[in-house]
Protein backbone atom coordinates (compact mmCIF):
# COMPACT_ATOMS: atom_id res chain seq x y z
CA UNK A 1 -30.27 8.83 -5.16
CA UNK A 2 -34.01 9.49 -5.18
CA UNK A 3 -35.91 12.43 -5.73
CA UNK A 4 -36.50 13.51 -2.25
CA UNK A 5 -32.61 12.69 -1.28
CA UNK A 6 -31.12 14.89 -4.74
CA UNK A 7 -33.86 17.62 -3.02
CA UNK A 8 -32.98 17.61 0.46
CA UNK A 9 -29.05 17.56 -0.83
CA UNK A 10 -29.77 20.91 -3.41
CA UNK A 11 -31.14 22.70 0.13
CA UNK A 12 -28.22 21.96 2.48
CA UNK A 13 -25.62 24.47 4.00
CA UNK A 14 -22.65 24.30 5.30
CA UNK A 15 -22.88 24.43 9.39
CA UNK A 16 -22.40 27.44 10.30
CA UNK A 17 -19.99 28.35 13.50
CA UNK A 18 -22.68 27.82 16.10
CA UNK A 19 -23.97 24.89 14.37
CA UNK A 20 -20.75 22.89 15.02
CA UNK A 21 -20.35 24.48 18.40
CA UNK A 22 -23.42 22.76 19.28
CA UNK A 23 -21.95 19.80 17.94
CA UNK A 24 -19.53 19.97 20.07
CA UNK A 25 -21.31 20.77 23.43
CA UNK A 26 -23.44 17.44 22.67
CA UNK A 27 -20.12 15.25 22.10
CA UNK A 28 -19.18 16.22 25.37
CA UNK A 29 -22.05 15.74 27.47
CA UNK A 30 -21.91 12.56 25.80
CA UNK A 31 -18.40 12.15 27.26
CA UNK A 32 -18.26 9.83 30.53
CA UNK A 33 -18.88 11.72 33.42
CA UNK A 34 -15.33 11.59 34.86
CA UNK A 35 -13.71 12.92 31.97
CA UNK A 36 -16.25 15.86 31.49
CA UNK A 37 -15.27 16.41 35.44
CA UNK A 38 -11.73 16.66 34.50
CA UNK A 39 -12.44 19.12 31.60
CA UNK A 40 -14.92 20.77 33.65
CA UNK A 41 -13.34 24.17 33.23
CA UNK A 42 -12.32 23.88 29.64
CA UNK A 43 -14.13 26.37 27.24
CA UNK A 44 -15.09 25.61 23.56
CA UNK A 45 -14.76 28.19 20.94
CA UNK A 46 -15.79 27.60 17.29
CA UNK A 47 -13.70 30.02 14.34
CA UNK A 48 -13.48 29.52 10.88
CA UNK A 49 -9.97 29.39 10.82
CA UNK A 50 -6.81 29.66 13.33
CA UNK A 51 -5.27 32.89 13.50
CA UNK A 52 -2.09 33.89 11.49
CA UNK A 53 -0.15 33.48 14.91
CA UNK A 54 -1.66 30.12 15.69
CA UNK A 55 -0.62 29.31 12.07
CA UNK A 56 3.09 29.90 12.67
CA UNK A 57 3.41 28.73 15.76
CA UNK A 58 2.02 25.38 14.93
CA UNK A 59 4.24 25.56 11.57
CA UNK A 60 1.06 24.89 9.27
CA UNK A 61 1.38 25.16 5.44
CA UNK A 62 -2.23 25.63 5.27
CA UNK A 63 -5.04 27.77 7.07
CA UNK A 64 -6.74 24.08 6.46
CA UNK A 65 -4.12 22.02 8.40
CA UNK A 66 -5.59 22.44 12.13
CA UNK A 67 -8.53 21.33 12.70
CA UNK A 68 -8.36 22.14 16.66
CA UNK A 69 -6.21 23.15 19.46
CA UNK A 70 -6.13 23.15 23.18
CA UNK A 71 -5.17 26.26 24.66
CA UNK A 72 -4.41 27.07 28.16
CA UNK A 73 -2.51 25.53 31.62
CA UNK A 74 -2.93 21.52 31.22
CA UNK A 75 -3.45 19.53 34.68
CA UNK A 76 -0.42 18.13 34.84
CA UNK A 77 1.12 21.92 34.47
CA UNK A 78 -1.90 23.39 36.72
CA UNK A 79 -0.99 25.33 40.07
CA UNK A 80 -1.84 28.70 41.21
CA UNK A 81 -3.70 31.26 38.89
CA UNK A 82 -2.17 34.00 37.78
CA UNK A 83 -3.98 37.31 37.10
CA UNK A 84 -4.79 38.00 33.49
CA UNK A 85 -4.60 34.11 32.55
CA UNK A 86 -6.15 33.06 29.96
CA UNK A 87 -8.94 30.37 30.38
CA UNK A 88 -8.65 27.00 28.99
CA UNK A 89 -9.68 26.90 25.45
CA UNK A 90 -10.51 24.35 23.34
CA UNK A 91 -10.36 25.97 19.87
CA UNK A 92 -12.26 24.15 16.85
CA UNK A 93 -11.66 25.77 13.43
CA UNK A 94 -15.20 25.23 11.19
CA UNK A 95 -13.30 25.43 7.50
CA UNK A 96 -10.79 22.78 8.06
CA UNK A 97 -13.29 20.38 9.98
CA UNK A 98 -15.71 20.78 6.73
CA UNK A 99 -12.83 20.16 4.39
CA UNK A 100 -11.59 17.21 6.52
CA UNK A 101 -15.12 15.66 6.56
CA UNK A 102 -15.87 16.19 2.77
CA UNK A 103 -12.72 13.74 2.09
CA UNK A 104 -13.41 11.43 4.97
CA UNK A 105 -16.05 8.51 5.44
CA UNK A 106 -17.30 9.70 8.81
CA UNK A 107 -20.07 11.97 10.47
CA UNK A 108 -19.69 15.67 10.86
CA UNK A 109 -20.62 14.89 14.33
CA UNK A 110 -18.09 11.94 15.05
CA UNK A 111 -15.37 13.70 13.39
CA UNK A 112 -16.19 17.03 16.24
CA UNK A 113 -16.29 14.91 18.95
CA UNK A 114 -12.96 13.15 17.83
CA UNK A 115 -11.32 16.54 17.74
CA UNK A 116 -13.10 17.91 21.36
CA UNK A 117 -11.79 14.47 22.69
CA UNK A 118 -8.02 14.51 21.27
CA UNK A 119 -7.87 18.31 22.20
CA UNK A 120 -9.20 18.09 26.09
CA UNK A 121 -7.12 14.94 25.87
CA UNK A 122 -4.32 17.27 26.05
CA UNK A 123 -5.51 19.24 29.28
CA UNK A 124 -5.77 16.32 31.48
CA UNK A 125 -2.93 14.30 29.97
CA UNK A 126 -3.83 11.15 28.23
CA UNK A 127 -2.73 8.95 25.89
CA UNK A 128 -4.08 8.37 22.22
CA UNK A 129 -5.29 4.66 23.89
CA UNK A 130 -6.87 6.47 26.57
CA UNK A 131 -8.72 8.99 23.96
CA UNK A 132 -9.56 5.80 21.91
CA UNK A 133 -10.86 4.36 25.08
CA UNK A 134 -13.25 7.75 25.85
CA UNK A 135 -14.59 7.86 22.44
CA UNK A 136 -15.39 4.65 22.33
CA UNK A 137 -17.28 4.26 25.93
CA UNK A 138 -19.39 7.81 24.75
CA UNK A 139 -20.35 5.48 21.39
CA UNK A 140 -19.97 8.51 18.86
């Protein structure tokens, strides 16, 4: 590592909540344009980590085991609105994406837009080939 690398590296921070929520709003205008019309209504929220009811319902053993969520009435579920719903949510939890990418070989920014991708996946209904099949037309 040279000089200028080992000083950039000393200076870096952690991405903070908006940081990867940025992250995520470029993965999915990256997305093709008939999959960001399916998830048109979906909302992205950034947290550090998934609340203690998340946590049980999901049956984690770790604050660090989720690293998103989709929240909400999926398409295939979708019909009439009911007052006090809930919008659709995509949840992405900062701590455990960080952890995930410090032990992985990949991008901050690939592993986000994996996650976005797999989570609105689950709105509209498609398979992992499908998701495979998205990611890999957007090129992240």
């Amino acid at each position: 590592m040279s000089l200028v690398d080992a000083q950039a590296l000393s200076a870096a921070k952690a991405p903070s909540l908006v940081e990867i929520e940025d992250l995520a709003h470029a993965a999915f205008a990256a997305l093709p344009a008939a999959f960001q019309a399916l998830a048109r209504d979906v909302r992205i929220v950034v947290d550090d980590f998934p609340d203690d009811e998340t946590l049980s319902e999901m049956q984690c053993e770790s604050e660090f085991d989720l690293l998103g969520l989709f929240r909400g009435i999926g398409l295939a579920q979708a019909g009439e609105t009911v007052t006090g719903q809930m919008p659709n949510t995509v949840w992405l939890y900062r701590r455990p994406l960080l952890d995930y990418w410090a032990e992985h070989d990949e991008t901050l920014g690939h592993l986000v837009a994996h996650v976005l991708i797999h989570e609105i996946g689950h709105h509209v209904g498609l398979s992992d080939a499908d998701m495979a099949g998205i990611e890999a037309a957007a090129d992240l």
